[in-house]
Protein backbone atom coordinates (compact mmCIF):
# COMPACT_ATOMS: atom_id res chain seq x y z
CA UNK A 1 161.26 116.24 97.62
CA UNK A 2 159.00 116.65 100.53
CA UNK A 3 156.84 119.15 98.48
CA UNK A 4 155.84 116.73 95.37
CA UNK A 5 155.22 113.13 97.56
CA UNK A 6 152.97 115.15 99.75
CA UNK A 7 151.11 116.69 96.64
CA UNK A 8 150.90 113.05 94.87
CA UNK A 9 149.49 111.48 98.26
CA UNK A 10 146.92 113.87 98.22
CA UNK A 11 146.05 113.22 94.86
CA UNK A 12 145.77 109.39 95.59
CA UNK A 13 143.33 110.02 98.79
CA UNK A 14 141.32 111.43 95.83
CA UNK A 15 141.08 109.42 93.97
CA UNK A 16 139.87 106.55 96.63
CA UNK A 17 137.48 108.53 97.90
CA UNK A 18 135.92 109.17 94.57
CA UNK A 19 136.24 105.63 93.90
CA UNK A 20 134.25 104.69 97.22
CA UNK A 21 131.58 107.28 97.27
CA UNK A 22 129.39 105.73 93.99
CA UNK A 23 130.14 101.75 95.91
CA UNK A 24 128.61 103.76 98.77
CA UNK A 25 125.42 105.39 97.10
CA UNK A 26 124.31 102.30 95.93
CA UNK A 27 124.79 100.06 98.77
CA UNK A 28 122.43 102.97 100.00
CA UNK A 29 119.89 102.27 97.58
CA UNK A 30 120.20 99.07 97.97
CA UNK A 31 118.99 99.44 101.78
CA UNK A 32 116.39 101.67 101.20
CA UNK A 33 114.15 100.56 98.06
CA UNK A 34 111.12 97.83 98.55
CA UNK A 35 111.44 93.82 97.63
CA UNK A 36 109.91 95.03 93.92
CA UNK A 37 111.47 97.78 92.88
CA UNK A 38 115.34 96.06 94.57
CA UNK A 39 115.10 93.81 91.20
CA UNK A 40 114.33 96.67 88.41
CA UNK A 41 118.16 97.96 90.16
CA UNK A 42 119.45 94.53 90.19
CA UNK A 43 118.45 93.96 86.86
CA UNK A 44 119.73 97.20 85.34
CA UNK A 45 123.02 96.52 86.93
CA UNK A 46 122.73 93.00 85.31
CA UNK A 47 122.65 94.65 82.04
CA UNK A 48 125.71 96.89 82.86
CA UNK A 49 128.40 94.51 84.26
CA UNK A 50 129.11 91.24 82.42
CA UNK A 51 130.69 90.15 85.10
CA UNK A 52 127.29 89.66 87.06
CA UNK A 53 124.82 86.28 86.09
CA UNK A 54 121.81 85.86 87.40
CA UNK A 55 122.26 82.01 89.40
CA UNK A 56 119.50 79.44 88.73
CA UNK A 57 116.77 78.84 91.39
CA UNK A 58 118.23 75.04 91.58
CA UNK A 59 121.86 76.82 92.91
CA UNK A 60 122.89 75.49 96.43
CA UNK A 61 124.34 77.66 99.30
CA UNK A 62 127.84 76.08 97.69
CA UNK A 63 127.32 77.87 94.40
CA UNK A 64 127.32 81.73 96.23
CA UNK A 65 129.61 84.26 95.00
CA UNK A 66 131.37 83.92 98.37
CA UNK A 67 133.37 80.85 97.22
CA UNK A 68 137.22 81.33 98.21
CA UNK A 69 137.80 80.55 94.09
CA UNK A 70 136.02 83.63 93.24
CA UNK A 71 137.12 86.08 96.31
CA UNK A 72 140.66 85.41 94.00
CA UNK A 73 140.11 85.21 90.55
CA UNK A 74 143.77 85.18 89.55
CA UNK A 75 145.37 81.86 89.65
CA UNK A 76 148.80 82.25 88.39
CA UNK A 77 151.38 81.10 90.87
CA UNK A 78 152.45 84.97 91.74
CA UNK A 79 151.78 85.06 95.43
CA UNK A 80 152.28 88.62 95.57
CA UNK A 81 149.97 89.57 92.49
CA UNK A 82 147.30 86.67 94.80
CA UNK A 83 147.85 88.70 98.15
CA UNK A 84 147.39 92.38 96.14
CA UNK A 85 144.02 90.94 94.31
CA UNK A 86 143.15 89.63 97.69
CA UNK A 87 143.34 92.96 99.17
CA UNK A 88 141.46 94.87 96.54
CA UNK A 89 138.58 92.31 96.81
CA UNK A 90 138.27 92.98 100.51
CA UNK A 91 135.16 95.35 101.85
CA UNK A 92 135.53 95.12 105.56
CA UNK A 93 136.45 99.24 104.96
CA UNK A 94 133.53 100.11 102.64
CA UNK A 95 131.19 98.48 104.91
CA UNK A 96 132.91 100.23 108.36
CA UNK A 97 132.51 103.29 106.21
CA UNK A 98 128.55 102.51 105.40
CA UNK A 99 127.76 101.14 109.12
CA UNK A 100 128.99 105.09 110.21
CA UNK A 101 126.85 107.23 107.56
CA UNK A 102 125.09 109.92 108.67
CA UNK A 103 122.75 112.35 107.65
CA UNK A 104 124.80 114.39 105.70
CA UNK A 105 124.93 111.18 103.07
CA UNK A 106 120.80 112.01 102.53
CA UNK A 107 121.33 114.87 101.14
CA UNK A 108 124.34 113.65 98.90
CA UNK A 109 122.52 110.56 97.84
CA UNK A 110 119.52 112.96 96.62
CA UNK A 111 121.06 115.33 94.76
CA UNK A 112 123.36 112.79 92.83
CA UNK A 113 120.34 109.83 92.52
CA UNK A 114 119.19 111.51 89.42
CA UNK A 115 122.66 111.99 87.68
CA UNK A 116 123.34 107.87 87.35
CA UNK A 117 124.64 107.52 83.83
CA UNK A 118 123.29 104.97 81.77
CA UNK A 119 124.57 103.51 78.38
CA UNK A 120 123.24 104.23 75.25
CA UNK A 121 121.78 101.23 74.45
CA UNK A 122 119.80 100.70 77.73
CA UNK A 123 118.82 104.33 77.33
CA UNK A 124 117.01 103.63 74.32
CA UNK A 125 115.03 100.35 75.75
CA UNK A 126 114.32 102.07 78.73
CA UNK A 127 112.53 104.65 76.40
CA UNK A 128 111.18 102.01 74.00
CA UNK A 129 109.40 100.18 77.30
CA UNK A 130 107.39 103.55 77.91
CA UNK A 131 106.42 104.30 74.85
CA UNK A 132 104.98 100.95 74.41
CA UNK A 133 103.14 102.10 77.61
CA UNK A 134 99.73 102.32 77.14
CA UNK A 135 98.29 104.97 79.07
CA UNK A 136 94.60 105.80 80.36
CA UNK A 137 93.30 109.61 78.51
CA UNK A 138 93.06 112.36 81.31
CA UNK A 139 89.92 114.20 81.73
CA UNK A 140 91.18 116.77 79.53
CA UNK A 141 91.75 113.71 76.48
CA UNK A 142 88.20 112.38 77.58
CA UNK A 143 86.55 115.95 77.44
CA UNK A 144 88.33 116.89 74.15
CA UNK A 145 87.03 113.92 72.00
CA UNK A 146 83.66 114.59 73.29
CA UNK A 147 84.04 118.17 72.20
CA UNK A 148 85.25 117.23 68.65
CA UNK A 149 82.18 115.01 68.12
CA UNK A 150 79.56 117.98 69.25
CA UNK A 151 77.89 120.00 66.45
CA UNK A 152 79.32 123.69 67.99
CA UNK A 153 80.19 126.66 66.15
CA UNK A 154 83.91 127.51 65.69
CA UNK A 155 83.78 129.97 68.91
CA UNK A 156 81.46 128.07 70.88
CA UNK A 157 84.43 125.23 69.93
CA UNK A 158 86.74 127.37 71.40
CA UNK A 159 85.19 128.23 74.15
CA UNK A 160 84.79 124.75 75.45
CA UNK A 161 88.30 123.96 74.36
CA UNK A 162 89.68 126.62 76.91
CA UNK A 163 87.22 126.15 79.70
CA UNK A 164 88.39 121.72 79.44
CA UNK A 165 91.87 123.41 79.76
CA UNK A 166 90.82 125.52 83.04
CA UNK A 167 89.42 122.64 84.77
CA UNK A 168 90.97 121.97 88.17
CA UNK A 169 91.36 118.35 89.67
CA UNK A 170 88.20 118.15 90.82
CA UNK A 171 86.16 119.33 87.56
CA UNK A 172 85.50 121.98 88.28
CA UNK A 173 85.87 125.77 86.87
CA UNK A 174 87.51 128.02 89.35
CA UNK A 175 86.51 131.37 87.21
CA UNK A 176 83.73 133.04 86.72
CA UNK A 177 82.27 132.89 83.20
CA UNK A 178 82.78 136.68 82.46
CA UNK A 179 86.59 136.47 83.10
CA UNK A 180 86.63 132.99 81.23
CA UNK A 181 85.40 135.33 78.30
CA UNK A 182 87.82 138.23 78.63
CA UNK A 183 90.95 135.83 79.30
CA UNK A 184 89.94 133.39 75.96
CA UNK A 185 89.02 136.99 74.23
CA UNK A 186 85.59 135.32 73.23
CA UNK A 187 82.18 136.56 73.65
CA UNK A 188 80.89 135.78 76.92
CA UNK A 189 77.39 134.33 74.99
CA UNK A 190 80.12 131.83 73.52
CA UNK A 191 81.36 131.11 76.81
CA UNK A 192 78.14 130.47 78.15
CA UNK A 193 76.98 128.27 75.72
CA UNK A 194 79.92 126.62 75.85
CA UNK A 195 79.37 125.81 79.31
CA UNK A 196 76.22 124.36 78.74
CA UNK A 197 77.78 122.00 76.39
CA UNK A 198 80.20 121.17 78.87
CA UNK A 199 77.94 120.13 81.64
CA UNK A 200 76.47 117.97 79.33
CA UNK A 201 79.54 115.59 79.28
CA UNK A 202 80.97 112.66 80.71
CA UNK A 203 81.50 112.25 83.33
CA UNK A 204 78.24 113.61 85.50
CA UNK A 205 78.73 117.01 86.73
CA UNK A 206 81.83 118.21 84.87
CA UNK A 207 82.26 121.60 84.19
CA UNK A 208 80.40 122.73 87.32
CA UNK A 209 81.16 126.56 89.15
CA UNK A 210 80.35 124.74 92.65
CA UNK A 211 79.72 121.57 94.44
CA UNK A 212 75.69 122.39 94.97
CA UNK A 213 75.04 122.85 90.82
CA UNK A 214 77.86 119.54 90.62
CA UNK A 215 75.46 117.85 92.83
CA UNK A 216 72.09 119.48 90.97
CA UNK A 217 74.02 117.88 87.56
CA UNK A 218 73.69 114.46 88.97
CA UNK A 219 70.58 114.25 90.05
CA UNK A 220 68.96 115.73 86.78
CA UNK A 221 71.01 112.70 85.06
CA UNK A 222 69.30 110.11 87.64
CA UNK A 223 65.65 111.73 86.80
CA UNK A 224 66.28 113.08 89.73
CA UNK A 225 66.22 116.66 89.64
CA UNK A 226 62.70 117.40 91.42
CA UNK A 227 63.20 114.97 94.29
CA UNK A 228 63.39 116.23 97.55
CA UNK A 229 67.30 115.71 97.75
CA UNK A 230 67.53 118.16 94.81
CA UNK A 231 65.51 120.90 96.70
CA UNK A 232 67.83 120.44 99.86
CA UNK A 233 70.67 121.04 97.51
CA UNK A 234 69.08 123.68 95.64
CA UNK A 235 67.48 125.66 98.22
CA UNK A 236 68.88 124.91 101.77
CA UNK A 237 72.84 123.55 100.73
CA UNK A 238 74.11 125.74 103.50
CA UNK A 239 71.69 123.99 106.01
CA UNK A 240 72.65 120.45 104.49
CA UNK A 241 76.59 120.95 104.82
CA UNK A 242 76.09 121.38 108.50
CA UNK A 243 73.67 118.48 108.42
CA UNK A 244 70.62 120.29 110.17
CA UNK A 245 68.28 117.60 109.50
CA UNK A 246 65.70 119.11 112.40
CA UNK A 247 65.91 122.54 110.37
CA UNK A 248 65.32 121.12 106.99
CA UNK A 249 62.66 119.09 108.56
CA UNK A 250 61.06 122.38 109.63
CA UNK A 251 61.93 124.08 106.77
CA UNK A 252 60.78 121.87 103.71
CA UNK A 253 57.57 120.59 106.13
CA UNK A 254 58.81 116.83 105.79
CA UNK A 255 59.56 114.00 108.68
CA UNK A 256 63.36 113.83 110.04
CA UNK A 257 63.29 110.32 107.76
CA UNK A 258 62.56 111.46 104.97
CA UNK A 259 65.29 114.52 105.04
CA UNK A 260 67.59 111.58 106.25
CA UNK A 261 67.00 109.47 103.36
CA UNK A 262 67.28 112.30 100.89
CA UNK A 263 70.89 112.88 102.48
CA UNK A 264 71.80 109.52 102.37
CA UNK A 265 70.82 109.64 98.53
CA UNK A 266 72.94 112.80 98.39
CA UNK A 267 75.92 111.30 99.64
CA UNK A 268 76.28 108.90 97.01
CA UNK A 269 76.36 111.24 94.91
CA UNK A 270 80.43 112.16 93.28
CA UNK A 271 81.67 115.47 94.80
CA UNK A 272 84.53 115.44 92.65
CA UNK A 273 83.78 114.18 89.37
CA UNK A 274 87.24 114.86 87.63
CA UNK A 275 89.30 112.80 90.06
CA UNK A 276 88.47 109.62 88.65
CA UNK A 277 90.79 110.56 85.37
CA UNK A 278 93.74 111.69 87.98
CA UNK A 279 96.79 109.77 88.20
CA UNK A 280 96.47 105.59 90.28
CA UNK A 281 98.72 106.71 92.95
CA UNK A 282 98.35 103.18 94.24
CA UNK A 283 100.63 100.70 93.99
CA UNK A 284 101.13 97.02 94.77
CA UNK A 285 102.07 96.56 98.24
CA UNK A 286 104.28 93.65 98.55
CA UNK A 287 105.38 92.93 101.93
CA UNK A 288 109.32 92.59 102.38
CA UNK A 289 109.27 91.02 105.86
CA UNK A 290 106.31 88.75 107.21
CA UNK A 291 106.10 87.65 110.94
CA UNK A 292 103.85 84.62 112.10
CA UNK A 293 102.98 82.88 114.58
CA UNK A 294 104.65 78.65 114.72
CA UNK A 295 103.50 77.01 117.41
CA UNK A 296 104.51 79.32 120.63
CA UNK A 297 107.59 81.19 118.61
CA UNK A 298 107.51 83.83 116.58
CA UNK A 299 109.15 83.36 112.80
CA UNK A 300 110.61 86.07 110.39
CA UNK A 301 110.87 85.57 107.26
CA UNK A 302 112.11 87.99 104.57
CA UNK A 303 110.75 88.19 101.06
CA UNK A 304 113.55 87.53 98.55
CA UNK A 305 110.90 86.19 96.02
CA UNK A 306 111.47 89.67 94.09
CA UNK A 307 115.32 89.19 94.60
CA UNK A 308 117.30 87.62 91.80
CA UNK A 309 120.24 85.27 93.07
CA UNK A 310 123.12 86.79 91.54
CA UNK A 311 126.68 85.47 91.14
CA UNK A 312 130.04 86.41 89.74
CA UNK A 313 130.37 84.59 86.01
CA UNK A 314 133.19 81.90 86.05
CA UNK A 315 134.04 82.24 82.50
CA UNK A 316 135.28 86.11 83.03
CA UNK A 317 137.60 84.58 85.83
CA UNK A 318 139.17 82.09 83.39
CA UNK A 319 139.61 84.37 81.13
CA UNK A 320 141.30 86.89 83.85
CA UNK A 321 143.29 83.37 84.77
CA UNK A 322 144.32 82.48 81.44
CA UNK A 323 146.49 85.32 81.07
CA UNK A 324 146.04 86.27 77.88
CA UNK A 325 144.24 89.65 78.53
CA UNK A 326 145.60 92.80 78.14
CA UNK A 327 146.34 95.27 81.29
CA UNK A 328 143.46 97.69 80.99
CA UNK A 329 140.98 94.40 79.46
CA UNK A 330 142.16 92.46 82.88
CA UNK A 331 141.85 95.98 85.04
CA UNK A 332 138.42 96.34 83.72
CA UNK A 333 137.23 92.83 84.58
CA UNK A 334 138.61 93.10 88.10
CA UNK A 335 137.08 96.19 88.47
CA UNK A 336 133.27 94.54 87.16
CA UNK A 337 134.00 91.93 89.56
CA UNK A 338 134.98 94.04 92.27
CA UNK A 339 131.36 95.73 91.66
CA UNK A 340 129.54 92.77 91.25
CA UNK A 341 130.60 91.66 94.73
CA UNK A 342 130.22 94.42 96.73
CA UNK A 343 126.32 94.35 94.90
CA UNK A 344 125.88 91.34 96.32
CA UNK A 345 127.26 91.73 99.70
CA UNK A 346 125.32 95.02 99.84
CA UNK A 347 121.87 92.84 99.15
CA UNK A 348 123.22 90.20 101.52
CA UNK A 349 123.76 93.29 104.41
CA UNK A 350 120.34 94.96 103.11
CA UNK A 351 118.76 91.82 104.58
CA UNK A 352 120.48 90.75 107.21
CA UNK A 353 119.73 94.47 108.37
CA UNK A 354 115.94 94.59 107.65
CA UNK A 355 116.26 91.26 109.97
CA UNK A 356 117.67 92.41 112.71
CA UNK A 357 115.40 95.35 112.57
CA UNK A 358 112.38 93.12 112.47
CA UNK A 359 113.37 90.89 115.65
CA UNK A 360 113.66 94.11 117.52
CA UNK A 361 110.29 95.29 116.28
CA UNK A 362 108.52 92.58 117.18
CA UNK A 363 110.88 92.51 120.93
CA UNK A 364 109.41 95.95 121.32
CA UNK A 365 106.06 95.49 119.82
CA UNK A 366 105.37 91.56 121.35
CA UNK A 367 101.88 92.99 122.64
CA UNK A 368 100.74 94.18 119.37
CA UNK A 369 101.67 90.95 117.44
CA UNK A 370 99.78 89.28 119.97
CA UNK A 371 96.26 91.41 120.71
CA UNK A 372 96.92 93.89 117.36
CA UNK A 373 96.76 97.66 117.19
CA UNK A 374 95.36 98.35 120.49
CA UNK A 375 98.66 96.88 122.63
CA UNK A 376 100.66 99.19 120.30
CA UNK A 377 103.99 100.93 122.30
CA UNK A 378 105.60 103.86 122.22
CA UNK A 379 108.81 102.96 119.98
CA UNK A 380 111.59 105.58 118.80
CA UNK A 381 113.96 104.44 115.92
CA UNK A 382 116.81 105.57 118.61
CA UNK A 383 116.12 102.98 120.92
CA UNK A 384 116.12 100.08 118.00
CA UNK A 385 119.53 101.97 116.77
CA UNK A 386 121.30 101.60 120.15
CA UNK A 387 120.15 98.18 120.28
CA UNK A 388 121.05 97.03 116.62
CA UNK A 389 124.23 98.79 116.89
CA UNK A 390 123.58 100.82 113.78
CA UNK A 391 122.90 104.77 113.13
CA UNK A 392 119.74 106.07 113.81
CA UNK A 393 119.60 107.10 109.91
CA UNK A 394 120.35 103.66 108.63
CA UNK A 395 117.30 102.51 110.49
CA UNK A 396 115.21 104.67 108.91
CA UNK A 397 116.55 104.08 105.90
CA UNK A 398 116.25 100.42 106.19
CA UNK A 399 112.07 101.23 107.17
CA UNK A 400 111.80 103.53 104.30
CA UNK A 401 109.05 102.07 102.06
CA UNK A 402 109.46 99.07 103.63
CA UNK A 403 106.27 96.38 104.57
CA UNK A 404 105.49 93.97 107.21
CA UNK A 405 102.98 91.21 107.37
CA UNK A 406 101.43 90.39 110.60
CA UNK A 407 98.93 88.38 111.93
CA UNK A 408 96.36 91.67 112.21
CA UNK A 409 97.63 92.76 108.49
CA UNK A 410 99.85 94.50 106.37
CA UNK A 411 101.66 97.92 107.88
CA UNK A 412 104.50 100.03 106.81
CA UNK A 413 107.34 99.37 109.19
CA UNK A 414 107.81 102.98 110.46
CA UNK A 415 104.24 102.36 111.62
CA UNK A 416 106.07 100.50 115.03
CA UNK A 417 107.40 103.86 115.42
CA UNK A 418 105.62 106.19 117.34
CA UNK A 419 105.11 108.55 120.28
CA UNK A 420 102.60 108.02 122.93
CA UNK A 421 101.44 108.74 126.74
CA UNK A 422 101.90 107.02 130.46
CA UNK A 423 99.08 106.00 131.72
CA UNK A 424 97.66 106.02 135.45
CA UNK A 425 98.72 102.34 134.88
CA UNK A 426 102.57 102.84 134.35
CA UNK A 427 102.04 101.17 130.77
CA UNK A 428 103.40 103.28 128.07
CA UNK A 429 100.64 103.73 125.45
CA UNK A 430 100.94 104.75 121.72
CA UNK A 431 99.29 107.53 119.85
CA UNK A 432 98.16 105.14 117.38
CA UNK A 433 96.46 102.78 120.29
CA UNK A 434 95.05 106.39 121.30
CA UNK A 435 93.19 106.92 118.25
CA UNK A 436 92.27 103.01 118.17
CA UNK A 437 90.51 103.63 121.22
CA UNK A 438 88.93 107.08 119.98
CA UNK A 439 87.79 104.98 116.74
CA UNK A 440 86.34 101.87 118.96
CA UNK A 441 84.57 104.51 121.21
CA UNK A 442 82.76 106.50 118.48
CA UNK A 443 81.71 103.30 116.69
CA UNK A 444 79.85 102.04 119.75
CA UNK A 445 78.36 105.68 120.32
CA UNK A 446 74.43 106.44 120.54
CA UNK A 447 74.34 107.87 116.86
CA UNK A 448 71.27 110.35 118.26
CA UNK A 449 73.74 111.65 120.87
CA UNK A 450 76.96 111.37 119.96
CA UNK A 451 79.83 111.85 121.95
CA UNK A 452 82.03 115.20 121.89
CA UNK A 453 85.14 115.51 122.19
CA UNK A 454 84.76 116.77 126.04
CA UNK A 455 82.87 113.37 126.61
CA UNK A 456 85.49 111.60 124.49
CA UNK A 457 88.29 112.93 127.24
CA UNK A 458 86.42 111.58 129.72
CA UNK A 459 86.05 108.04 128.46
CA UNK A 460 89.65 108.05 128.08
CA UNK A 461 90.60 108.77 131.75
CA UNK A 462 88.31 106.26 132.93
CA UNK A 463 90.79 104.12 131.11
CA UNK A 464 94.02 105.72 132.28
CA UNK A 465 94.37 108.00 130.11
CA UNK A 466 94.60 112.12 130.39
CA UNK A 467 95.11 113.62 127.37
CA UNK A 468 93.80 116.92 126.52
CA UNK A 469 90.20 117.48 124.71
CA UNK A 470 91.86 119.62 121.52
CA UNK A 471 94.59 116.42 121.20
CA UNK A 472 91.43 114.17 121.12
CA UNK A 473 89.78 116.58 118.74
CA UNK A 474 93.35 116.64 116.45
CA UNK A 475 93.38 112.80 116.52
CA UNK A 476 89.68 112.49 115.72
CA UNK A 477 90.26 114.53 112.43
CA UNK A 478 93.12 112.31 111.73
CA UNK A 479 90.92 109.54 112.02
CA UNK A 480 88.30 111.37 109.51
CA UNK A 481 86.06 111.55 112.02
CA UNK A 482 82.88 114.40 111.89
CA UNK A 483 82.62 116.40 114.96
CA UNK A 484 79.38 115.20 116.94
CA UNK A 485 77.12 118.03 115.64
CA UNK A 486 77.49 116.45 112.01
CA UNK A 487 77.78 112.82 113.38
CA UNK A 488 74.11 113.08 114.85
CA UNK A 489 71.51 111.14 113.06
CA UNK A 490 68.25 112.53 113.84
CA UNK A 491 66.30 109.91 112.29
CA UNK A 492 66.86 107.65 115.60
């Protein structure tokens, strides 16, 4: 008898644990998406449990889900049948379970995030919504309908159609006409012509083999293609992309102002003509936490303008209290309820959590809410862990593409979180108030003798700081910053 209870209680832990992991994945989700995208998954799960209503903005605190009428939406007499709906409505375990994740649930979470199910009927406005999208033509669309409106011989047509298709981000052809010709299996005095055409279109310098005839393209279109910013680029591009302005000076028998106005004019100019037709990467920044100044405290508040108030319906619990559902209608219900409260206990916990966080950040980071980037600490996510009681991986999760407004701007949150260097001081300073300092010290530089990156080191340990000249030249390229060869303006 031993043999088939222990084979039955095995299959029960099963079946809970199946039961719990999907709960678990989306209280996960829950933590880790921004204030605008949490209501596109609050309102698909709107659409997927009846249970769940959206509460009006008028709703008082009294009107929340956590009401002791709806933690117990049975009301027959049946104490036992009260205590067992009770139990299955509590989710002090799920929650002990989600406050001990670790990493192992990352991995999990991503490989099963793009199996969610959906029904049939949100399936099909989901894909009615983007194909009412209207989208903006790619550089190959744009190229194409100028092609069909050019008078062009049915292989020259070709041609141009295969070299649009060969185009790489940037506009540019990446093959040499001859192998253009033998790959397309066209004559290569099709292919040529056809690239003529081509550089003829919109936008300015499309179709080019290089950045110097890109650049040549451009100015030609400007009336511009005898000027002496043309002859730098056509003659001397080698000398101009190391920004030898003496040499050209030499070279093309013209004053240093001059050559440094013709570069100026050159740098206007669009290196990479086809990018303007790539994907907007961009997106609306909306920031889920802002922290300001009131009088001499500090204030955090969250962001739940993006965060509909949800609640569980009332008339699915009268109907559960009348009695006159089946078992598997009333199982179902309970089971849509039981969802729709752990949803909104896991958006009540997302917040409290990004809270928590917050306070600790701005504990850490006082200095930098008070004097901005500059004041910036060294901060590991470990330390705000320990201190928030929490895993180190639910604090990043709780960060991830997460914002923060601040007196000196908008910042991710994981930007609080960084390494840095002791100064002669004893401070603790951040890599990020490094390269602030690198920044402030190059903008105030003598722009006909800039400082290198030796002289850069040595500005920093009159402040305290010894950090090593190739980490000054690592953070100065982070920065975008030219080394001081090409930062020298010869014109002063």
């Amino acid at each position: 008898m031993s043999g088939p209870g222990f084979s039955q209680d095995l299959r029960q832990r099963q079946t809970q644990s199946l039961v719990l992991a999907p709960q678990l994945r989306q209280s996960l989700k829950i933590l880790q998406v921004a204030a605008l995208d949490l209501r596109s998954v609050i309102q698909e799960e709107l659409q997927n449990n009846p249970t769940l209503e959206e509460a009006p903005p008028e709703t008082k605190e009294a009107d929340k889900p956590e009401a002791a009428d709806e933690d117990n939406p049975e009301i027959p007499d049946d104490t036992a049948a009260k205590d067992e709906t009770r139990e299955e409505m509590d989710f002090s375990k799920e929650f002990e379970i989600l406050g001990k994740i670790d990493d192992d649930w990352r991995d999990q979470l991503a490989s099963s995030g793009s199996q969610q199910t959906h029904s049939p009927e949100a399936e099909e406005r989901r894909q009615h919504f983007l194909d009412s999208l209207v989208a903006a033509p790619s550089l190959q669309e744009h190229l194409m309908q100028q092609a069909d409106l050019a008078d062009l011989t049915p292989e020259v047509r070709e041609a141009v159609h295969y070299l649009i298709g060969s185009l790489d981000d940037r506009g540019f052809i990446t093959q040499s006409l001859a192998d253009a010709a033998l790959q397309a299996r066209l004559p290569l005095e099709a292919m040529q012509q056809a690239h003529v055409v081509l550089k003829t279109f919109d936008p300015p310098g499309i179709g080019s083999l290089n950045l110097a005839e890109c650049l040549l393209i451009q100015l030609a279109g400007r009336g511009r293609g005898t000027s002496l910013a043309a002859r730098i680029v056509r003659d001397h591009f080698e000398l101009l992309a190391r920004r030898r302005i003496p040499e050209l000076s030499r070279k093309l028998a013209v004053s240093p102002d001059d050559i440094q106005a013709a570069v100026e004019e050159i740098g206007k100019l669009d290196p990479a003509p086809g990018r303007r037709f790539a994907e907007d990467s961009n997106r609306v920044v909306e920031p889920d936490v802002t922290v300001e100044k009131d009088g001499d405290q500090w204030k955090i508040t969250l962001n739940s303008d993006y965060i509909p108030r949800l609640r569980i319906s009332g008339t699915y619990r009268d109907m559960i209290a009348r009695g006159t559902l089946s078992k598997a209608e009333r199982d179902y219900l309970r089971e849509r309820i039981r969802s729709g409260k752990f949803l909104i206990d896991s958006i009540e916990q997302r917040q409290r959590t990004i809270e928590r966080i917050t306070r600790e950040i701005l504990k850490a980071q006082h200095d930098f809410f008070e004097h901005g980037v500059s004041q910036l600490k060294p901060l590991t996510m470990t330390q705000i862990a320990a201190v928030v009681g929490v895993h180190e991986t639910t604090v990043s999760r709780a960060l991830a593409n997460k914002y923060i407004k601040t007196p000196h701007g908008v910042f991710e949150l994981k930007y609080f979180f960084t390494t840095g260097y002791q100064a002669d001081s004893g401070d603790a300073v951040s890599n990020t108030s490094v390269k602030e300092m690198i920044a402030d010290l190059i903008a105030l530089e003598d722009r006909s003798h800039p400082l290198s990156d030796q002289e850069l080191v040595a500005k920093l340990q009159e402040k305290g700081l010894n950090i090593a000249r190739r980490t000054v030249a690592k953070y100065r390229e982070e920065l975008g910053i030219l080394p001081s060869n090409l930062r020298r303006d010869y014109a002063k």
